[in-house]
C-alpha atoms as a PDB file:
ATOM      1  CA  UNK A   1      46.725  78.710  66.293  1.00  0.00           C
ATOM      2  CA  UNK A   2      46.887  76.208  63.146  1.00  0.00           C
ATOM      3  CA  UNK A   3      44.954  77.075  60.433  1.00  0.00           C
ATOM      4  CA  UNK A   4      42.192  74.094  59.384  1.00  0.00           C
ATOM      5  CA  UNK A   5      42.383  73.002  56.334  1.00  0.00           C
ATOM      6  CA  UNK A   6      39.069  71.236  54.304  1.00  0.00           C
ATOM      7  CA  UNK A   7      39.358  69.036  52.042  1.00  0.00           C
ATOM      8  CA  UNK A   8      37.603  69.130  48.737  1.00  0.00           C
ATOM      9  CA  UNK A   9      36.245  65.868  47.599  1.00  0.00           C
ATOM     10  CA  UNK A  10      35.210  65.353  44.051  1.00  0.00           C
ATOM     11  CA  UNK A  11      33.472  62.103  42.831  1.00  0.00           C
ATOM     12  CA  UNK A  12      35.184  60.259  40.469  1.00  0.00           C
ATOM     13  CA  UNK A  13      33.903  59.485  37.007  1.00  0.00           C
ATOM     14  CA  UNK A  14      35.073  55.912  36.990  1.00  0.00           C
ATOM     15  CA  UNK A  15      37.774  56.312  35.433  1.00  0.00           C
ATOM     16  CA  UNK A  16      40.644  57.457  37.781  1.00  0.00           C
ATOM     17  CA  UNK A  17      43.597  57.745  35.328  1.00  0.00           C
ATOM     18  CA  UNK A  18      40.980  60.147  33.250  1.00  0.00           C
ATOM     19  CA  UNK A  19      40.316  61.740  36.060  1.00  0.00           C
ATOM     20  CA  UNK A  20      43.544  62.923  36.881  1.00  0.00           C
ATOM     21  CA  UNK A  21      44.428  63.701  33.479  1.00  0.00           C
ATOM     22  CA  UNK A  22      46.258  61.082  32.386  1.00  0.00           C
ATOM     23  CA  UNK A  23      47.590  60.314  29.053  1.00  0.00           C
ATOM     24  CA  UNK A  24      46.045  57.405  27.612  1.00  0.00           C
ATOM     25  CA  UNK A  25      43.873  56.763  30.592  1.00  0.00           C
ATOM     26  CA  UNK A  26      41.400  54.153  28.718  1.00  0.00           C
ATOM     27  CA  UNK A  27      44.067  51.944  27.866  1.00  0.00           C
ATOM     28  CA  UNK A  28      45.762  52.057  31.597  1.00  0.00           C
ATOM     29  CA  UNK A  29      42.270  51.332  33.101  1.00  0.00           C
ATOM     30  CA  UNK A  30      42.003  48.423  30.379  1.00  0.00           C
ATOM     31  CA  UNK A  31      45.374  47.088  31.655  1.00  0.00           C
ATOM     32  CA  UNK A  32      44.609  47.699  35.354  1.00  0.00           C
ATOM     33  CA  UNK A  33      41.041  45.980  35.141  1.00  0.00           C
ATOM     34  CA  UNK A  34      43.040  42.742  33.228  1.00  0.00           C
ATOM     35  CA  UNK A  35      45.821  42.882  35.895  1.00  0.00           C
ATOM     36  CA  UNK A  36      43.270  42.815  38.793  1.00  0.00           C
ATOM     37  CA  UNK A  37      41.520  39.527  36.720  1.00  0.00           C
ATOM     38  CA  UNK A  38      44.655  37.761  36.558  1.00  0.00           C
ATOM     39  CA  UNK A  39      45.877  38.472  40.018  1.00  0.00           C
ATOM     40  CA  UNK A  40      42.160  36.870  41.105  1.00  0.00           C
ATOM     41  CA  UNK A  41      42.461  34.194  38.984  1.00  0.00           C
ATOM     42  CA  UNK A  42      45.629  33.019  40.525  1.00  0.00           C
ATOM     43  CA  UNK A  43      44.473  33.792  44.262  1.00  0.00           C
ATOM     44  CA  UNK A  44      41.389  31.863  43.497  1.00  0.00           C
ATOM     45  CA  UNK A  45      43.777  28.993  42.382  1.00  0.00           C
ATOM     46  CA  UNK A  46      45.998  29.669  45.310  1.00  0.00           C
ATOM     47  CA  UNK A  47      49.245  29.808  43.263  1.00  0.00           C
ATOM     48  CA  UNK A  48      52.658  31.106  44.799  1.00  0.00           C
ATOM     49  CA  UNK A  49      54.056  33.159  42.130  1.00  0.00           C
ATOM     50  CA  UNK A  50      56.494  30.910  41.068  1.00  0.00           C
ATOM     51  CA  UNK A  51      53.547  28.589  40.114  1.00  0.00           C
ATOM     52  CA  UNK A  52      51.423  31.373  38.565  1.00  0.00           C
ATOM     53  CA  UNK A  53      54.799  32.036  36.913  1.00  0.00           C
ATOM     54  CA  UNK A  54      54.979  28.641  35.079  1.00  0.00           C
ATOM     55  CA  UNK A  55      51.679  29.240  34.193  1.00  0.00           C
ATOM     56  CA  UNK A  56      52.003  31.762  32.409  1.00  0.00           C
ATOM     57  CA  UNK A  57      55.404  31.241  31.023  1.00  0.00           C
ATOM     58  CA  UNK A  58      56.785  34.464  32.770  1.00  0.00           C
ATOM     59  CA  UNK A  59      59.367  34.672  35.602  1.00  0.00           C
ATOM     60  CA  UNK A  60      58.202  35.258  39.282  1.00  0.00           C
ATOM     61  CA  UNK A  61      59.317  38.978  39.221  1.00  0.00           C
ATOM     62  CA  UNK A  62      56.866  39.320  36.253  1.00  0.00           C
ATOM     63  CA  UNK A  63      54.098  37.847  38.792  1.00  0.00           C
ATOM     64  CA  UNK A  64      55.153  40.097  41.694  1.00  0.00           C
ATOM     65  CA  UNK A  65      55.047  43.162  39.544  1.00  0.00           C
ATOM     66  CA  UNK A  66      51.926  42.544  37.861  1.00  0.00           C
ATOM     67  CA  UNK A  67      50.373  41.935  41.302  1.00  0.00           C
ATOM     68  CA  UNK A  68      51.633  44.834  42.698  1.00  0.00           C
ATOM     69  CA  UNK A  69      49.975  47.129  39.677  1.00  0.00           C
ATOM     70  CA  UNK A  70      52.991  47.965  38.297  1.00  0.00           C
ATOM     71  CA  UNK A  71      51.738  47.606  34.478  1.00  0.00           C
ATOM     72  CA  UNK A  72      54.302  49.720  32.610  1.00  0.00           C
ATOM     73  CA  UNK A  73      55.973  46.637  31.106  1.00  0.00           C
ATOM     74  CA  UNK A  74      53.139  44.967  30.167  1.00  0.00           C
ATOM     75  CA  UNK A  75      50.717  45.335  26.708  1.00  0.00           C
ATOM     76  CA  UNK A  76      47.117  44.246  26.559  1.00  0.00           C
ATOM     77  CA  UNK A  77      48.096  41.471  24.440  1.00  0.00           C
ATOM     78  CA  UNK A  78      50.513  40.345  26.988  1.00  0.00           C
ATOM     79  CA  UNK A  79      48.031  40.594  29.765  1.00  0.00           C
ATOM     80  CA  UNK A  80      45.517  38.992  27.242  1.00  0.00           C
ATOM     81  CA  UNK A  81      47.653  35.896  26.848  1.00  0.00           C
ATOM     82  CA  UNK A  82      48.225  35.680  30.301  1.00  0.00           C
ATOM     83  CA  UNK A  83      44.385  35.101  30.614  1.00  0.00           C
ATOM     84  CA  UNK A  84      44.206  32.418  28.274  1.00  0.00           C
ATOM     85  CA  UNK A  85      47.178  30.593  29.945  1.00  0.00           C
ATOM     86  CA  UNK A  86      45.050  30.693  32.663  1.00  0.00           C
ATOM     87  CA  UNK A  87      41.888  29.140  30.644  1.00  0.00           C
ATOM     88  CA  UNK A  88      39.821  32.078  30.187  1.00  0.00           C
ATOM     89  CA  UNK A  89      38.707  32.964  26.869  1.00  0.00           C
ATOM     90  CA  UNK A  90      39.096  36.936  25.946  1.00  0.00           C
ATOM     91  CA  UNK A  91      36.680  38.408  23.458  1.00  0.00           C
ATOM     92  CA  UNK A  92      37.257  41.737  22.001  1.00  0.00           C
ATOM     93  CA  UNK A  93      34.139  43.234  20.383  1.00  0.00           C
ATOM     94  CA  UNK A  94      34.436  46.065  17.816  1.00  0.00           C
ATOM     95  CA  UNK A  95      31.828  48.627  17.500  1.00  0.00           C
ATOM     96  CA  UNK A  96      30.673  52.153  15.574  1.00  0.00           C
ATOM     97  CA  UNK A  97      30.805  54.713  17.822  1.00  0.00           C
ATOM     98  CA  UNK A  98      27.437  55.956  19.346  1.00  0.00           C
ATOM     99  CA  UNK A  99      26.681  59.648  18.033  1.00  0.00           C
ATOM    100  CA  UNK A 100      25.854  60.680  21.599  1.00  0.00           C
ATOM    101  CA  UNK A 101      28.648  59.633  23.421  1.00  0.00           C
ATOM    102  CA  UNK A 102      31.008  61.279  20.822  1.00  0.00           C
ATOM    103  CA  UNK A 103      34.886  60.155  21.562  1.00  0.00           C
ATOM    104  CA  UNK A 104      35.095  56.209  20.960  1.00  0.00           C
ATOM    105  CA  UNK A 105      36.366  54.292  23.707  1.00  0.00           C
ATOM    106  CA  UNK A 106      38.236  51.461  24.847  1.00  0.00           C
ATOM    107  CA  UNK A 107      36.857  49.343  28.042  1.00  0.00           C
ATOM    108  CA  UNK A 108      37.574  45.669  29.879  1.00  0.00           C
ATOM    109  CA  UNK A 109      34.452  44.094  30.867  1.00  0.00           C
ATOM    110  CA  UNK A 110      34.175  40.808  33.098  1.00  0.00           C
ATOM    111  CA  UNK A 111      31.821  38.307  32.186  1.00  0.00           C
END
């Protein structure tokens, strides 16, 4: 007889990184969210990733890893310059924390 086994489901917060603990979750999310608007940018375009690569003045393994999700070699401001190479303005906005909410934060908003 095999013993069933349940699974526990918890909702997410929105944050997954956070929610599994991870060390500087904010920031991965950040990167994540700016990876996913790139990689849509350049589908929309329908780029092959040597184009998207010229672009962006980056090699085509660059493109391939940054579609893929693997971020660890990349910094906001790299994935922020990326953006503008591909016409889209960035804005970062600046703010005093909110009293209520406590921690500050750090967040990646489309328009």
């Amino acid at each position: 007889m095999t013993k069933q086994i349940t699974p526990s489901v918890i909702e997410s917060g929105g944050d997954v990184f956070a929610d599994l603990d991870l060390p500087g979750s904010e920031q991965t999310l950040a990167k994540a969210r700016l990876a996913s608007m790139i990689a849509s940018i350049i589908e929309s375009r329908g780029l092959t990733q040597a184009e998207a690569a010229r672009v962006l003045g980056a090699t085509q393994p660059i493109v391939s890893n940054l579609r893929r999700g693997r971020l660890s070699g990349f910094s906001l401001d790299r994935l922020l310059r990326f953006l503008n190479a591909l016409g889209r303005d960035v804005e970062i906005r600046v703010e005093l924390t909110s009293s209520r909410r406590g921690a500050a934060r750090t967040t990646v908003e489309p328009a």
